[in-house]
Each structure stands twice: as structure tokens, then as C-alpha cells.
N, C-alpha and C. Protein backbone atom coordinates (compact mmCIF):
# COMPACT_ATOMS: atom_id res chain seq x y z
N UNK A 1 -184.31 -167.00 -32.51
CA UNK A 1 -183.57 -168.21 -32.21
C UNK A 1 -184.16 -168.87 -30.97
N UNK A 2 -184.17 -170.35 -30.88
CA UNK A 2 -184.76 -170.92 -29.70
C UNK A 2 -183.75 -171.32 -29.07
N UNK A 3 -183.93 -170.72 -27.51
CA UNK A 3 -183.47 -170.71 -26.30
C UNK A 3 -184.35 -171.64 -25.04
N UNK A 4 -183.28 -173.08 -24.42
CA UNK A 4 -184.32 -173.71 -24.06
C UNK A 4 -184.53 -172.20 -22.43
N UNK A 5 -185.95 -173.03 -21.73
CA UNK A 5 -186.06 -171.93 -20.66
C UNK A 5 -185.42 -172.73 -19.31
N UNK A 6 -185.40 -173.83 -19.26
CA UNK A 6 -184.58 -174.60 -18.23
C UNK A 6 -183.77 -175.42 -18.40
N UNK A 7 -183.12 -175.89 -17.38
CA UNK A 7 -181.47 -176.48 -17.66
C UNK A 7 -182.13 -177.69 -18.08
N UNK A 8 -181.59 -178.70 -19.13
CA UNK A 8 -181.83 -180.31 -19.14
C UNK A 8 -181.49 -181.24 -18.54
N UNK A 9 -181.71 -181.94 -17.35
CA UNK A 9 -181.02 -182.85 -16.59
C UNK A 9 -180.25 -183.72 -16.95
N UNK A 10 -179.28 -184.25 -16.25
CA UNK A 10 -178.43 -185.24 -16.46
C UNK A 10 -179.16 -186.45 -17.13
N UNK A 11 -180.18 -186.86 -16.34
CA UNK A 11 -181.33 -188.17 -16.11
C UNK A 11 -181.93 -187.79 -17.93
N UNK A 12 -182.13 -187.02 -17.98
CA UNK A 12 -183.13 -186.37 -19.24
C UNK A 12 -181.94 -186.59 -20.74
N UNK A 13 -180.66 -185.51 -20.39
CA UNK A 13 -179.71 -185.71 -21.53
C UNK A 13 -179.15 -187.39 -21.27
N UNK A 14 -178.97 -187.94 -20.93
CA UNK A 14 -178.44 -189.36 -20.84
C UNK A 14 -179.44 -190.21 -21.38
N UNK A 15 -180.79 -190.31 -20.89
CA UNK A 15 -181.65 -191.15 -21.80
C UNK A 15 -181.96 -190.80 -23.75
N UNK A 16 -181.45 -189.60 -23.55
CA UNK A 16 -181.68 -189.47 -25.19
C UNK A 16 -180.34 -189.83 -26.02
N UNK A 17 -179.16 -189.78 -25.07
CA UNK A 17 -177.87 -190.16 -25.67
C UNK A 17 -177.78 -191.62 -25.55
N UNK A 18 -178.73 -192.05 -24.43
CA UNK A 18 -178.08 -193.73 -24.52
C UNK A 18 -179.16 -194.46 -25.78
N UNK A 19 -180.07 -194.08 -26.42
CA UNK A 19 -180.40 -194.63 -27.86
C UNK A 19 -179.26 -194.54 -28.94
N UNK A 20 -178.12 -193.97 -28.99
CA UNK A 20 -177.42 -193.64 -29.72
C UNK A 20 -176.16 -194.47 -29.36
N UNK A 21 -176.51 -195.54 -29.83
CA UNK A 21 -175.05 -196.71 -29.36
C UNK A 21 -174.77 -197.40 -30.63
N UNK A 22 -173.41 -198.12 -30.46
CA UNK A 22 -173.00 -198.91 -31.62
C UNK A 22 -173.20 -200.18 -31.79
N UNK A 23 -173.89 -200.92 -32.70
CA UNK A 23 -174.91 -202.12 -32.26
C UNK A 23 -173.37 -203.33 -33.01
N UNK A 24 -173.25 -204.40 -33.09
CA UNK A 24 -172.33 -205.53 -33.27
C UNK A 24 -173.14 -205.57 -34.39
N UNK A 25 -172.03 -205.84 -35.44
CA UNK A 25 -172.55 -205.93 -36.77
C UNK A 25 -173.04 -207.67 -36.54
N UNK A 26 -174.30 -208.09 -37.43
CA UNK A 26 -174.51 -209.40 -37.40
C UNK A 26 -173.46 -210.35 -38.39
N UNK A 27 -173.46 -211.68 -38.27
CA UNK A 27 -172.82 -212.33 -38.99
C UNK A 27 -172.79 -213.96 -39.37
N UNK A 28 -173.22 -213.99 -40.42
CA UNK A 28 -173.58 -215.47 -40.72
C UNK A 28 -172.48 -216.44 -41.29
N UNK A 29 -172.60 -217.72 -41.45
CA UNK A 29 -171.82 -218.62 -41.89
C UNK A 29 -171.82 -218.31 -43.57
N UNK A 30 -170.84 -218.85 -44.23
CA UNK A 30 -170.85 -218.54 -45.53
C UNK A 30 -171.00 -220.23 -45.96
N UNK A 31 -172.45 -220.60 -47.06
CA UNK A 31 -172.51 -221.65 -47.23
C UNK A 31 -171.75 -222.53 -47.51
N UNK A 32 -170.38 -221.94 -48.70
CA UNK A 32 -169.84 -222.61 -49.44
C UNK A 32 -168.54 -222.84 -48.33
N UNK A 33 -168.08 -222.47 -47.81
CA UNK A 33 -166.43 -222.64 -46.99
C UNK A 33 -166.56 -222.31 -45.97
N UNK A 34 -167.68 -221.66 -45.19
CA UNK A 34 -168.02 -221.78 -43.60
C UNK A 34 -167.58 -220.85 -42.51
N UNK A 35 -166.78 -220.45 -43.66
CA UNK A 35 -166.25 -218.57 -42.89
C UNK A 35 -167.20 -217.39 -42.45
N UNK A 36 -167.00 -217.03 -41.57
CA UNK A 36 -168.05 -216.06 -41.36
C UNK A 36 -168.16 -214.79 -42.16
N UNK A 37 -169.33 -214.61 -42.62
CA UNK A 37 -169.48 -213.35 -43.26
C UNK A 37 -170.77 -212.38 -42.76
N UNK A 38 -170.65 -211.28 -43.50
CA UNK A 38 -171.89 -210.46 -43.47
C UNK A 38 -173.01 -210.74 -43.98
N UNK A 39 -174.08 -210.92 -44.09
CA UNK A 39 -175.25 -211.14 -44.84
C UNK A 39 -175.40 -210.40 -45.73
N UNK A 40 -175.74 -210.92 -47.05
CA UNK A 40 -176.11 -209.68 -48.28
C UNK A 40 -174.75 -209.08 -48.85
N UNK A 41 -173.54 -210.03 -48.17
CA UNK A 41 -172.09 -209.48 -49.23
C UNK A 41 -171.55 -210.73 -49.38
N UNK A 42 -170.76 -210.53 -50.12
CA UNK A 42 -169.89 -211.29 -50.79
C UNK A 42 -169.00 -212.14 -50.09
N UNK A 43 -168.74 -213.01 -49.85
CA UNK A 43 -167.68 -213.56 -48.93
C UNK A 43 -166.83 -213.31 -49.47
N UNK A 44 -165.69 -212.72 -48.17
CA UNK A 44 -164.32 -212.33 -48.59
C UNK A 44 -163.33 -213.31 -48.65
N UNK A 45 -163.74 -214.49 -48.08
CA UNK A 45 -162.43 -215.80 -48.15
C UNK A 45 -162.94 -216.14 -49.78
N UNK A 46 -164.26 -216.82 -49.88
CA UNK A 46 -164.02 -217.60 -51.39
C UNK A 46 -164.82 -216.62 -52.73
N UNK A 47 -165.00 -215.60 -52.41
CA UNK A 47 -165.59 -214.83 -53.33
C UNK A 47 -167.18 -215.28 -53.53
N UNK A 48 -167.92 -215.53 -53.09
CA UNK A 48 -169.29 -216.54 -53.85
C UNK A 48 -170.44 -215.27 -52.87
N UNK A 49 -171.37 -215.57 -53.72
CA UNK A 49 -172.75 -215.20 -53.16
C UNK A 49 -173.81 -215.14 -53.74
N UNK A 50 -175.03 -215.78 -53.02
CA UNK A 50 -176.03 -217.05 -53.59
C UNK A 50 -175.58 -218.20 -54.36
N UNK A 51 -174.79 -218.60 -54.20
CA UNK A 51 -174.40 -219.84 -54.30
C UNK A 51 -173.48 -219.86 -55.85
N UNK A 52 -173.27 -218.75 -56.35
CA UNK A 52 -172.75 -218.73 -57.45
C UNK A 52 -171.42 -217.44 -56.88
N UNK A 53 -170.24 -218.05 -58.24
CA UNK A 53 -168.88 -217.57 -58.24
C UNK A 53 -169.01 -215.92 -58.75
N UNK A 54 -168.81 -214.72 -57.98
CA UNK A 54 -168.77 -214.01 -57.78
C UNK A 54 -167.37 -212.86 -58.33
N UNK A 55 -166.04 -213.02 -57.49
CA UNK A 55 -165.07 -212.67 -56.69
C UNK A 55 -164.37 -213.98 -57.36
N UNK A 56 -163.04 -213.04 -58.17
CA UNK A 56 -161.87 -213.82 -58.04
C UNK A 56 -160.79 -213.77 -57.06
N UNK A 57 -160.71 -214.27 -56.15
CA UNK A 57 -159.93 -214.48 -54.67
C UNK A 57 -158.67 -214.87 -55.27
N UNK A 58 -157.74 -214.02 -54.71
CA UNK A 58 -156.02 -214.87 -55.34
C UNK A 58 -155.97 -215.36 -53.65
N UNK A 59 -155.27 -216.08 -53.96
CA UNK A 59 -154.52 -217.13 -52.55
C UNK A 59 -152.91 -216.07 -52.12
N UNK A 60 -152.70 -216.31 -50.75
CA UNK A 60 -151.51 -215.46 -50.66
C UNK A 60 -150.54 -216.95 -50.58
């Protein structure tokens, strides 16, 4: 079994943990109704994506 031979520094464990963060998902306009969405899904207000009807959306 591998056993390290010296302690890992603070400076040392912190730079390998701070690559490991939670990035803001991106988010684009949705062509058809202007709501913001995700790229590459479906808009959740009018159902559409690439420019064609997708998603039947009921209204509340």
C-alpha cells in the first residue's frame, strides 16, 4: 500500500482543491420568446428548439 513519506502542505493541498470549483452554468436567450435558457435544451417557457415546436407547454 502507498504511504505518502511527508506531510502535504496546506499551500500544496489547497492548490489542488481550488481546481475543483462550481463553474455558473452558461445561459442564452431563447430565440422564439426571449427567456433565458440553456444552450442545446429545450426551452422550458415555450417548448421550441432550433426553431421548431418541440414541447407541449400547458399555461398555468
Amino acid at each position: 500500500m502507498a504511504v505518502p513519506k511527508k506531510k502535504v502542505s496546506k499551500q500544496r493541498r489547497r492548490k489542488r482543491r481550488g481546481a475543483m470549483k462550481a463553474e455558473v452554468p452558461t445561459v442564452n436567450r431563447c430565440p422564439k420568446c426571449g427567456d433565458p435558457k440553456i444552450p442545446h435544451r429545450v426551452c422550458p417557457t415555450c417548448g421550441t428548439y432550433g426553431g421548431r415546436q418541440v414541447l407541449e407547454v400547458e399555461e398555468i
